[in-house]
PDB file of N, CA and C in Angstrom:
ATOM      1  N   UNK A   1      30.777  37.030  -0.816  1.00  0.00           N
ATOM      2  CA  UNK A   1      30.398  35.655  -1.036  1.00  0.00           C
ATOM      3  C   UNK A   1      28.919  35.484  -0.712  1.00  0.00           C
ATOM      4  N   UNK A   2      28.064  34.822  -1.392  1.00  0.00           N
ATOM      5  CA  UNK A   2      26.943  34.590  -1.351  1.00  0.00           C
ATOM      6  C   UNK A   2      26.005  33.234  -0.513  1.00  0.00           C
ATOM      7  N   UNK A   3      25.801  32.850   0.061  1.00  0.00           N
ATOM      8  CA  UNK A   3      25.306  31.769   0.937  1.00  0.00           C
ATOM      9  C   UNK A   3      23.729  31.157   0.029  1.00  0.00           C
ATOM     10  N   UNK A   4      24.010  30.489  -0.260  1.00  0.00           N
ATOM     11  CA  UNK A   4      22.439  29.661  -1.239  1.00  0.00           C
ATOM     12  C   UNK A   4      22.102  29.025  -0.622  1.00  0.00           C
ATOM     13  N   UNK A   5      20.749  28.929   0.165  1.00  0.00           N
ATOM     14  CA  UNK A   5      19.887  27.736   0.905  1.00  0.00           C
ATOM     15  C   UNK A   5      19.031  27.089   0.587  1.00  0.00           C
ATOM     16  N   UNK A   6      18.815  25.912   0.158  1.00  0.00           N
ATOM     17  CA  UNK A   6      18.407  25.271  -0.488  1.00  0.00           C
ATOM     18  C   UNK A   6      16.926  24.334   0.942  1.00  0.00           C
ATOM     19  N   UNK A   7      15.561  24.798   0.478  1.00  0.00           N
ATOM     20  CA  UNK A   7      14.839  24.462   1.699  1.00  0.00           C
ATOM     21  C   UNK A   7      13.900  23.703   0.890  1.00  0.00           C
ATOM     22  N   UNK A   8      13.456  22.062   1.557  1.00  0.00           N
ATOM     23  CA  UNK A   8      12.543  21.648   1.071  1.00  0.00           C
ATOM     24  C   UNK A   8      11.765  20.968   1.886  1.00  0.00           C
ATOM     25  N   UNK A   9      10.433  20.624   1.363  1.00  0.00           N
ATOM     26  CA  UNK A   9       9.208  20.675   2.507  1.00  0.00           C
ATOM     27  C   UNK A   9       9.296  19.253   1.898  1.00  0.00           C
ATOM     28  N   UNK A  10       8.627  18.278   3.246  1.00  0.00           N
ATOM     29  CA  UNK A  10       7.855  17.003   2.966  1.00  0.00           C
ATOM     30  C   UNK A  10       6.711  17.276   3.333  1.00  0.00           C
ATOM     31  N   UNK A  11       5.540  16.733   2.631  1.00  0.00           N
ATOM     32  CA  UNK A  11       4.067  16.544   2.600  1.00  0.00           C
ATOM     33  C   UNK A  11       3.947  15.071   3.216  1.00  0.00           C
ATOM     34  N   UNK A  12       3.143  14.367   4.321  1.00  0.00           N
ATOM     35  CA  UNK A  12       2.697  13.121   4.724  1.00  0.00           C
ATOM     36  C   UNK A  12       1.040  13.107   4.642  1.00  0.00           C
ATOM     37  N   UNK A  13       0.493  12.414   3.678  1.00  0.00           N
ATOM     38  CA  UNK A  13      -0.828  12.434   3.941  1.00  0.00           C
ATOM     39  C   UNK A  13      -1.626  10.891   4.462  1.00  0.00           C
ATOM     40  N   UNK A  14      -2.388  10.579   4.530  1.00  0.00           N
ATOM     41  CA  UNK A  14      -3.157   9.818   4.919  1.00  0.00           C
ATOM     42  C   UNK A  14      -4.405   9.673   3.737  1.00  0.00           C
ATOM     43  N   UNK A  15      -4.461   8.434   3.948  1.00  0.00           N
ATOM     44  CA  UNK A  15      -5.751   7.866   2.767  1.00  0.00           C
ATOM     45  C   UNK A  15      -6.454   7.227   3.212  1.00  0.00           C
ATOM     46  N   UNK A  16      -7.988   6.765   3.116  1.00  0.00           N
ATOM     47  CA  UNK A  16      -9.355   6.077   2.993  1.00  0.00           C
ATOM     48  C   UNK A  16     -10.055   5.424   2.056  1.00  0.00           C
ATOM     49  N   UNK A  17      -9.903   4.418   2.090  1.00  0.00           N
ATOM     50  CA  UNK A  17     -10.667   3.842   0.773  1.00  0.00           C
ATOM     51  C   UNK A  17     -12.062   3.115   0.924  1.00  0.00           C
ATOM     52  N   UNK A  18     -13.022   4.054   0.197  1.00  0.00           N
ATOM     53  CA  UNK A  18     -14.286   2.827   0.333  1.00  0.00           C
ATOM     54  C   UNK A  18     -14.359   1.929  -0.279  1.00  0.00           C
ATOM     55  N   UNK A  19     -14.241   0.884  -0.612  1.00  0.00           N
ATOM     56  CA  UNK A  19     -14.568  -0.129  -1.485  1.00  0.00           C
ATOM     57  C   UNK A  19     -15.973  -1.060  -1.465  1.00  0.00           C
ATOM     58  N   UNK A  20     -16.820  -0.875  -2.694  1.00  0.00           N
ATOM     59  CA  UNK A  20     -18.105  -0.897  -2.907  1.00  0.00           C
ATOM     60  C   UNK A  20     -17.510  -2.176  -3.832  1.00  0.00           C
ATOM     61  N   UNK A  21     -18.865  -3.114  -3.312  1.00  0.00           N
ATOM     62  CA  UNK A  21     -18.596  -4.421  -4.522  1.00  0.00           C
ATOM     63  C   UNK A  21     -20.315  -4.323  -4.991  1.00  0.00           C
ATOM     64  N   UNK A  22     -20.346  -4.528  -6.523  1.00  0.00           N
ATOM     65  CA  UNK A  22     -21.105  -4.946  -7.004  1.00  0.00           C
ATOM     66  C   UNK A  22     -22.639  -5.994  -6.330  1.00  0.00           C
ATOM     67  N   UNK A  23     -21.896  -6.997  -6.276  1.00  0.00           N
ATOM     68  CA  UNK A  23     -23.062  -7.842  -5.340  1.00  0.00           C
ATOM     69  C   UNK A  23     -22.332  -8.193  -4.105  1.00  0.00           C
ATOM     70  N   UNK A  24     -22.889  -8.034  -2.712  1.00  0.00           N
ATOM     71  CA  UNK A  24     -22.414  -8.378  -2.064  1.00  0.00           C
ATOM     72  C   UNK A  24     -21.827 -10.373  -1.781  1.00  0.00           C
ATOM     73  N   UNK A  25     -22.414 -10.999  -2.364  1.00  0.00           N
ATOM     74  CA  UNK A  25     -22.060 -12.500  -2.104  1.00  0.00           C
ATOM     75  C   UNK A  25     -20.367 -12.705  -3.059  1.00  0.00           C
ATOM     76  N   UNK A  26     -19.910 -11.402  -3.429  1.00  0.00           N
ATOM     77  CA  UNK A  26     -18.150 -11.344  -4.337  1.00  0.00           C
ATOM     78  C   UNK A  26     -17.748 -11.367  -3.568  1.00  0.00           C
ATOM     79  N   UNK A  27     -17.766 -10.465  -2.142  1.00  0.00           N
ATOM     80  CA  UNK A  27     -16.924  -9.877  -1.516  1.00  0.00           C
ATOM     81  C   UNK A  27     -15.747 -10.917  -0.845  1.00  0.00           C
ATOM     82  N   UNK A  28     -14.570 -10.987  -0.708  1.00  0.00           N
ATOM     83  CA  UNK A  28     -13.519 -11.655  -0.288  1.00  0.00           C
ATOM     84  C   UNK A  28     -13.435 -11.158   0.837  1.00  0.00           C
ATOM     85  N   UNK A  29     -13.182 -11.735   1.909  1.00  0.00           N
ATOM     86  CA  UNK A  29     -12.777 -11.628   3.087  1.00  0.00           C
ATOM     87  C   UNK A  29     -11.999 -12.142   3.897  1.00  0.00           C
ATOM     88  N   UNK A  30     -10.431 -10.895   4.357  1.00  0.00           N
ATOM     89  CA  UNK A  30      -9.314 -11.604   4.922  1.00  0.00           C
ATOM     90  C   UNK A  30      -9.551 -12.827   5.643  1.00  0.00           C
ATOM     91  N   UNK A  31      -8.956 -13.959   5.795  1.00  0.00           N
ATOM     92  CA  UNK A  31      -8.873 -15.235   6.596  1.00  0.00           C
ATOM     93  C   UNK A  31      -8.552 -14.489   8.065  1.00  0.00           C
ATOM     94  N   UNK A  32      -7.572 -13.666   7.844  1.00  0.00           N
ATOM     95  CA  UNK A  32      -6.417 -13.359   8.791  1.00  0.00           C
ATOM     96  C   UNK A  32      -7.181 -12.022   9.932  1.00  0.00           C
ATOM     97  N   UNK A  33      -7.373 -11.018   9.009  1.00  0.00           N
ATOM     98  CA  UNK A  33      -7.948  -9.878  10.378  1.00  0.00           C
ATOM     99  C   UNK A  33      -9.981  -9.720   9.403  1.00  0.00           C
ATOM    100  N   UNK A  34     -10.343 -10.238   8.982  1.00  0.00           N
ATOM    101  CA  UNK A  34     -11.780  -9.762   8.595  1.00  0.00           C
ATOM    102  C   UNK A  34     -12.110  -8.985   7.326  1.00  0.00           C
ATOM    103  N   UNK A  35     -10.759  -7.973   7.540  1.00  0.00           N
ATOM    104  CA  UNK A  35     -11.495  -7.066   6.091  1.00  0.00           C
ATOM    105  C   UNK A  35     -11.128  -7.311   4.906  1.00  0.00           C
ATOM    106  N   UNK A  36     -11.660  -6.082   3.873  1.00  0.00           N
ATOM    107  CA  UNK A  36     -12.051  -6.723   2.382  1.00  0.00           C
ATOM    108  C   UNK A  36     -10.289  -6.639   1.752  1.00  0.00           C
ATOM    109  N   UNK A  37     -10.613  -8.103   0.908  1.00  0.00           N
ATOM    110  CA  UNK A  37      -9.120  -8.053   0.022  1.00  0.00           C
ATOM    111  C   UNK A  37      -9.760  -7.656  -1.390  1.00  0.00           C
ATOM    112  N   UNK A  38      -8.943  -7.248  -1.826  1.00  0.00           N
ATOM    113  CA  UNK A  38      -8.799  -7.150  -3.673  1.00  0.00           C
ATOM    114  C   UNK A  38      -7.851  -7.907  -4.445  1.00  0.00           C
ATOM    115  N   UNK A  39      -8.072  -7.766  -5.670  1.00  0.00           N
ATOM    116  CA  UNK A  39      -7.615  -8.095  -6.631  1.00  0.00           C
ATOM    117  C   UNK A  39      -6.373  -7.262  -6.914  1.00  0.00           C
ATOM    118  N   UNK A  40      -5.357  -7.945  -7.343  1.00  0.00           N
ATOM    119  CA  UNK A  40      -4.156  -7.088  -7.976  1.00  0.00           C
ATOM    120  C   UNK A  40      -4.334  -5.826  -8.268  1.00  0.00           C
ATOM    121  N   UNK A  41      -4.816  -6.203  -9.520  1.00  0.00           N
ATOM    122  CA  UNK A  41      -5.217  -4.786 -10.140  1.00  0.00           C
ATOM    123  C   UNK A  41      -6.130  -4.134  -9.701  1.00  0.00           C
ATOM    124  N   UNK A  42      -7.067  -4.172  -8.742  1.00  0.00           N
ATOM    125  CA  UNK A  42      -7.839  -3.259  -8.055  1.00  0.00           C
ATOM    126  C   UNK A  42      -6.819  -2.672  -6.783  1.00  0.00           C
ATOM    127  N   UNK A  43      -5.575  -3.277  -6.455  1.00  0.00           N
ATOM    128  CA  UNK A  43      -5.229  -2.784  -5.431  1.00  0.00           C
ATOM    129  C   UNK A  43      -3.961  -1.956  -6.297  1.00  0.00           C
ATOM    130  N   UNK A  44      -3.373  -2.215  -7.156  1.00  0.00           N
ATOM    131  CA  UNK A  44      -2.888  -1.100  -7.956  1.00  0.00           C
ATOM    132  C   UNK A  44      -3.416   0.526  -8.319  1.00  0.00           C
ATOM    133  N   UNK A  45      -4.507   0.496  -8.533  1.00  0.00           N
ATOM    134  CA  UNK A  45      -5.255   1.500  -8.764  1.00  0.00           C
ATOM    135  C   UNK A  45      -5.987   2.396  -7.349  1.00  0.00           C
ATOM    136  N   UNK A  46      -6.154   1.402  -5.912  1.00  0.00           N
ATOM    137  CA  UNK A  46      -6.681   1.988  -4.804  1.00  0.00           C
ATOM    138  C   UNK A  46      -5.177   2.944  -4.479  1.00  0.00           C
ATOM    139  N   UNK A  47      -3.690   2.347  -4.402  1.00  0.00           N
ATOM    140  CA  UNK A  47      -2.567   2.538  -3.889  1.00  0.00           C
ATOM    141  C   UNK A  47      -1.872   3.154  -4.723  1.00  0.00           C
ATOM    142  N   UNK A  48      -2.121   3.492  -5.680  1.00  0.00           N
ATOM    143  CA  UNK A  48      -1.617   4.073  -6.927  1.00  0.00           C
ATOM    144  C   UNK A  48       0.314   3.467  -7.443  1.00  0.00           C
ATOM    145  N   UNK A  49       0.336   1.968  -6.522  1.00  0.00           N
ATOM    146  CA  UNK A  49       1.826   1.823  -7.263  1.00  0.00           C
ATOM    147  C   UNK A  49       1.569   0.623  -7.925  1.00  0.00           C
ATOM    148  N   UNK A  50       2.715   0.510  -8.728  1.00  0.00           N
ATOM    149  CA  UNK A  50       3.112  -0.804  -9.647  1.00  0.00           C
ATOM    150  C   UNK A  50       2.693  -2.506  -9.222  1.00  0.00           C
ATOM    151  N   UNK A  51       1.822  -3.094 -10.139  1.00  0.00           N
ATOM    152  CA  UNK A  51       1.777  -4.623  -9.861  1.00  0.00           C
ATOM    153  C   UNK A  51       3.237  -5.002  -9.143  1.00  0.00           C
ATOM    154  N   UNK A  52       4.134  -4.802  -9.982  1.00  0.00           N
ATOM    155  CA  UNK A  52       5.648  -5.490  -9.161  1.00  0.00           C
ATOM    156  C   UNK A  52       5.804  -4.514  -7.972  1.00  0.00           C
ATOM    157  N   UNK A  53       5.547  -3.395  -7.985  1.00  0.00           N
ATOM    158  CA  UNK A  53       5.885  -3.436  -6.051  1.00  0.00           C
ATOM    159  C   UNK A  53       4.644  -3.777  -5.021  1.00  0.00           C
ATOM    160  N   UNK A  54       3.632  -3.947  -5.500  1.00  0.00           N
ATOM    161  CA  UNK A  54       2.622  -5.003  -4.833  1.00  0.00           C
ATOM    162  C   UNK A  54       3.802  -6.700  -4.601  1.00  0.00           C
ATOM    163  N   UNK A  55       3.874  -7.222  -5.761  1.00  0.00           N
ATOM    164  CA  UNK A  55       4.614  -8.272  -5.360  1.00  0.00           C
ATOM    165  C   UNK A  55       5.603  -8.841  -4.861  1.00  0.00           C
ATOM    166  N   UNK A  56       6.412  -7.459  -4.997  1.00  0.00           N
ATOM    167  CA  UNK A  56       7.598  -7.532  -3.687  1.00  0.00           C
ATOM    168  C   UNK A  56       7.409  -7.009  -2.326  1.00  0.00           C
ATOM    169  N   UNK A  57       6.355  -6.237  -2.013  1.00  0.00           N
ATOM    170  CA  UNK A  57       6.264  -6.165  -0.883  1.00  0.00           C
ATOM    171  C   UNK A  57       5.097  -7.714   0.047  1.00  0.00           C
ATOM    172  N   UNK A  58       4.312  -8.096  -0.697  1.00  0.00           N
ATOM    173  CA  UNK A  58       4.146  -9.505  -0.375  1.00  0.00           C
ATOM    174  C   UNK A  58       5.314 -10.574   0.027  1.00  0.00           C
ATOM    175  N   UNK A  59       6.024 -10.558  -0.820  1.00  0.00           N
ATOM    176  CA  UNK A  59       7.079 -11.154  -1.196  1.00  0.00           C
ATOM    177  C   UNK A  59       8.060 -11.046   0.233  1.00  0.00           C
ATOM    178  N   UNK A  60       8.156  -9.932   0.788  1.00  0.00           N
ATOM    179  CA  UNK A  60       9.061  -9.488   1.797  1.00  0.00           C
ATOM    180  C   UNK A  60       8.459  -8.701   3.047  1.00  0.00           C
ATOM    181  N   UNK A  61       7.343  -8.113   3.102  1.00  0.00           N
ATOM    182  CA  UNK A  61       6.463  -7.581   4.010  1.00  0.00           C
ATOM    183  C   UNK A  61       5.249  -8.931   4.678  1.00  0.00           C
ATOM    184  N   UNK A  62       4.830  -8.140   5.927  1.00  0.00           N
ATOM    185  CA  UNK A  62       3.800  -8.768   6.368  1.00  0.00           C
ATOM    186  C   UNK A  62       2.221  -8.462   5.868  1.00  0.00           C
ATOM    187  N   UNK A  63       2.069  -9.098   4.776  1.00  0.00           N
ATOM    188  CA  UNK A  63       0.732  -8.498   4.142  1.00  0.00           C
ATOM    189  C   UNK A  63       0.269 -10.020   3.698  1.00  0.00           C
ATOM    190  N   UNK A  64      -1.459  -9.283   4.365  1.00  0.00           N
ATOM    191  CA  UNK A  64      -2.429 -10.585   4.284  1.00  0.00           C
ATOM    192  C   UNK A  64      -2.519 -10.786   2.830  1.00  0.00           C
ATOM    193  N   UNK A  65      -2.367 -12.135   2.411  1.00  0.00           N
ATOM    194  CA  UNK A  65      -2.974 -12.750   0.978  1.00  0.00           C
ATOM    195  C   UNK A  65      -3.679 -13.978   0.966  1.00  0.00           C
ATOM    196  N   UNK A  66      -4.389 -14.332  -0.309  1.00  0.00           N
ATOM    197  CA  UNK A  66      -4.714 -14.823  -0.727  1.00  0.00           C
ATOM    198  C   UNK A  66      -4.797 -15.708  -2.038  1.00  0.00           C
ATOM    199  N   UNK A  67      -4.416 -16.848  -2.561  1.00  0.00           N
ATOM    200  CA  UNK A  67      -4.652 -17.218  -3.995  1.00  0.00           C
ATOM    201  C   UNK A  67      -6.278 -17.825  -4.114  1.00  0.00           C
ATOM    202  N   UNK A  68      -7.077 -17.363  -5.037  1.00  0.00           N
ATOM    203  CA  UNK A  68      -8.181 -18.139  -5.595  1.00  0.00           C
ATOM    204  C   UNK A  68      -7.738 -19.644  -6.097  1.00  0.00           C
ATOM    205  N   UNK A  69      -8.651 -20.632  -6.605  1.00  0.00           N
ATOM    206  CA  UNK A  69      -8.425 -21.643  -7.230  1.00  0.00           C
ATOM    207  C   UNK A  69      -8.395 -21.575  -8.319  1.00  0.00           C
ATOM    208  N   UNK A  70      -8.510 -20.267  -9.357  1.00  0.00           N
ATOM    209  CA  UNK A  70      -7.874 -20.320 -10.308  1.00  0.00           C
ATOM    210  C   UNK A  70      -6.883 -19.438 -10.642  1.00  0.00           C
ATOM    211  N   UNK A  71      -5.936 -19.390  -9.547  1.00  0.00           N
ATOM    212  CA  UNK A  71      -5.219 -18.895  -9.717  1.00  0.00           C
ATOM    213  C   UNK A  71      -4.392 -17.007  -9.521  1.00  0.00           C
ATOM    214  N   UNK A  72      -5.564 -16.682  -8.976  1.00  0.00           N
ATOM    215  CA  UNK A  72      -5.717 -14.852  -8.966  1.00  0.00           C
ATOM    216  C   UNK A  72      -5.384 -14.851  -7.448  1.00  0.00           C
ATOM    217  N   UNK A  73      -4.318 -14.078  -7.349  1.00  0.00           N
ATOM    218  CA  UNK A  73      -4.008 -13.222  -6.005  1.00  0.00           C
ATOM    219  C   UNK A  73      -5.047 -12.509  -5.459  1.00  0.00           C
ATOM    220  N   UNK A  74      -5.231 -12.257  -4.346  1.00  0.00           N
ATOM    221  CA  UNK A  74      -6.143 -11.257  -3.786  1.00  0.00           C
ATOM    222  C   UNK A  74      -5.176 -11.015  -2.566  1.00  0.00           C
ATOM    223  N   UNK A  75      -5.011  -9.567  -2.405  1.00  0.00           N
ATOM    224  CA  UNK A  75      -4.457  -8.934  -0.832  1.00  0.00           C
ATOM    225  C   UNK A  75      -5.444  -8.190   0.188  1.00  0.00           C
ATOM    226  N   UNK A  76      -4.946  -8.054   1.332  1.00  0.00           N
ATOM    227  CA  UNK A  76      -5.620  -7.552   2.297  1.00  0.00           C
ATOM    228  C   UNK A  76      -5.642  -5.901   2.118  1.00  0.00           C
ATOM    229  N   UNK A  77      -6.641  -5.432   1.941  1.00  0.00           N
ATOM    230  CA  UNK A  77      -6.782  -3.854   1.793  1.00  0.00           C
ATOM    231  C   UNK A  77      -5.761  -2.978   3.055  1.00  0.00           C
ATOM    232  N   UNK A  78      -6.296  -3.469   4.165  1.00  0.00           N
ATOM    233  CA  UNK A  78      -5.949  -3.116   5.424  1.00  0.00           C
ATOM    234  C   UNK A  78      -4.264  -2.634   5.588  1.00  0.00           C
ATOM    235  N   UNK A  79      -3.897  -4.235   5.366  1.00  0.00           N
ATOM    236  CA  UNK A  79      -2.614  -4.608   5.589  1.00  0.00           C
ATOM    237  C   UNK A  79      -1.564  -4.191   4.527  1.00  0.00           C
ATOM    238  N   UNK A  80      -2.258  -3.929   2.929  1.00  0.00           N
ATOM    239  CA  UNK A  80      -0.878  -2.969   2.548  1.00  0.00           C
ATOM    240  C   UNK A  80      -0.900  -2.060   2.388  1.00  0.00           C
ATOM    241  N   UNK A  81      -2.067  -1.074   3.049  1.00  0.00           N
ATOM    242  CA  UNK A  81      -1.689   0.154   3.174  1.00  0.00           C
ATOM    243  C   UNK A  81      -1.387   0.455   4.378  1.00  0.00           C
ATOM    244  N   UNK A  82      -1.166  -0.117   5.088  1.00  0.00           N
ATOM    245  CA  UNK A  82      -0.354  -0.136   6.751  1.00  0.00           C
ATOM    246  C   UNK A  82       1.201  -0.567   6.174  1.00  0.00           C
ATOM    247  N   UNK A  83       1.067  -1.304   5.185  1.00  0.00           N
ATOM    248  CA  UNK A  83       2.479  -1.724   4.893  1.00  0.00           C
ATOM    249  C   UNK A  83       3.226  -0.641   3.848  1.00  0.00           C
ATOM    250  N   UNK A  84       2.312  -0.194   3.080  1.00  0.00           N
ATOM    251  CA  UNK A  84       3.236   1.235   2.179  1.00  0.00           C
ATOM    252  C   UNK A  84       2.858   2.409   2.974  1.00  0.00           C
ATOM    253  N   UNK A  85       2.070   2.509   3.991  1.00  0.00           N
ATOM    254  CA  UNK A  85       2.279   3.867   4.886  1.00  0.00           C
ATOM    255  C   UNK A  85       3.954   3.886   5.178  1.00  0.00           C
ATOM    256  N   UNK A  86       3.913   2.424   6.129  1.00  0.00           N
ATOM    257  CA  UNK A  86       5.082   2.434   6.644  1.00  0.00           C
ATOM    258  C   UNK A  86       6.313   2.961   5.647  1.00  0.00           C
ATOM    259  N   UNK A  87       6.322   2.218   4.350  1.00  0.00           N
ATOM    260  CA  UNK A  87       7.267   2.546   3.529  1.00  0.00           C
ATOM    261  C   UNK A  87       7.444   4.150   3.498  1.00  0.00           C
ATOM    262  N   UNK A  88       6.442   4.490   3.421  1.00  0.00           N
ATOM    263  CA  UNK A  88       6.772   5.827   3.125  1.00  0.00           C
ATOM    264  C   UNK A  88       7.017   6.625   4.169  1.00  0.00           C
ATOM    265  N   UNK A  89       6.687   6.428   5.532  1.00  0.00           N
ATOM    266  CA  UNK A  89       7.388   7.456   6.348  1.00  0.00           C
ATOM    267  C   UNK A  89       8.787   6.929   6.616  1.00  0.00           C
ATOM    268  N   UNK A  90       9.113   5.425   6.205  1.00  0.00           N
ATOM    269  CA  UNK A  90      10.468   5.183   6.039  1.00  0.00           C
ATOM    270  C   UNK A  90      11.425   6.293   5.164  1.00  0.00           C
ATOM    271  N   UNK A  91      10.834   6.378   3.953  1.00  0.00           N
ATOM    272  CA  UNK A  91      11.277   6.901   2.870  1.00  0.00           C
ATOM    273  C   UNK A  91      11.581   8.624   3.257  1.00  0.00           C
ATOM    274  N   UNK A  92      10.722   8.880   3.856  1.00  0.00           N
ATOM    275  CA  UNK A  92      10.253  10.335   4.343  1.00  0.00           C
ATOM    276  C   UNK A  92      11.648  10.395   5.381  1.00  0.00           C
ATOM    277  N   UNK A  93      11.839   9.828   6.174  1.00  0.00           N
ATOM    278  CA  UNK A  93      12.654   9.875   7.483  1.00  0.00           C
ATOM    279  C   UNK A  93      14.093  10.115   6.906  1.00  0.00           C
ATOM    280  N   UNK A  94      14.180   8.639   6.150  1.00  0.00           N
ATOM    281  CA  UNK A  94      15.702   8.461   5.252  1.00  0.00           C
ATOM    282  C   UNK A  94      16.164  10.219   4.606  1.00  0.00           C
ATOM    283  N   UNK A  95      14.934  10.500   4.065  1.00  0.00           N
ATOM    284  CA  UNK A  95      15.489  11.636   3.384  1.00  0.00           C
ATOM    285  C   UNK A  95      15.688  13.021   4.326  1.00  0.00           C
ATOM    286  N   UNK A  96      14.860  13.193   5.606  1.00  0.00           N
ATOM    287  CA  UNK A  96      14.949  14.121   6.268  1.00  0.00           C
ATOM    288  C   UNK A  96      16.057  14.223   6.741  1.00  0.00           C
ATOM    289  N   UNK A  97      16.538  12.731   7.219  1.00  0.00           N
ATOM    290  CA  UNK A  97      18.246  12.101   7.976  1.00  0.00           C
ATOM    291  C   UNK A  97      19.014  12.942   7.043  1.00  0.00           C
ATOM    292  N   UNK A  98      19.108  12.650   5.464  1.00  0.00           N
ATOM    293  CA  UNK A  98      20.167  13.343   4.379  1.00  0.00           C
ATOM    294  C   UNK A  98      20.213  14.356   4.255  1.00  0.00           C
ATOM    295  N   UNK A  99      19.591  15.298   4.804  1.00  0.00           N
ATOM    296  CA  UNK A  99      19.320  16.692   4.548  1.00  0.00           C
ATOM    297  C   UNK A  99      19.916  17.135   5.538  1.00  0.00           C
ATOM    298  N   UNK A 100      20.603  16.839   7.088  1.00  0.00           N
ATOM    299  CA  UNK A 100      20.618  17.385   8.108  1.00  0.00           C
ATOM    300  C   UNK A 100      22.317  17.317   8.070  1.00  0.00           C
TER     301      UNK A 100
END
C-alpha cells in the first residue's frame, strides 16, 4: 500500500505603498488618523481586489471613509490595508486549521 502526502506551503507577504499626487493642494486627508485616502479606483489597483470587495468591507469593517460633494467615495489608505491584511491572515489561519 502506498501512503500519498499531499504538502502545501503558505506565502504571507507584506506591502508599501507610495502614493505620489500630482499637485500637492489634491491631496485628501483622513478626518480620522491623518493619512492619505484615495479614490475607489485608485484603491482597487494599490490592493489589487475588486470595487465590490472594497465596498463590503466598508460596509462591514472598520475602515476610514469619506464621500466628496459630488458624490465620489474616498478610503483611508492606512486603514484598508490593515483591514485586508487582517483578512488575509484570517484566510491563511482558516486554511492552515483545515489541513491539520
Amino acid at each position: 500500500m502506498v501512503i500519498k502526502r499531499k504538502i502545501e506551503y503558505v506565502v504571507a507577504t507584506t506591502r508599501r505603498y507610495v502614493v505620489r499626487y500630482a499637485a500637492p493642494g489634491n491631496a485628501i486627508v483622513c478626518p480620522e488618523c491623518g493619512d492619505s485616502m484615495l479614490s475607489i479606483e485608485q484603491a482597487t489597483v494599490l490592493q489589487g481586489i475588486g470595487q465590490r470587495r472594497i465596498f463590503k468591507i466598508i460596509k462591514m469593517e472598520p475602515v476610514h471613509f469619506s464621500e466628496a460633494g459630488t458624490g465620489a467615495l474616498f478610503v483611508c489608505l492606512s486603514s484598508l490595508a490593515a483591514t485586508v491584511e487582517r483578512s488575509a491572515q484570517k484566510e491563511t489561519k482558516e486554511l492552515e486549521e483545515g489541513y491539520q
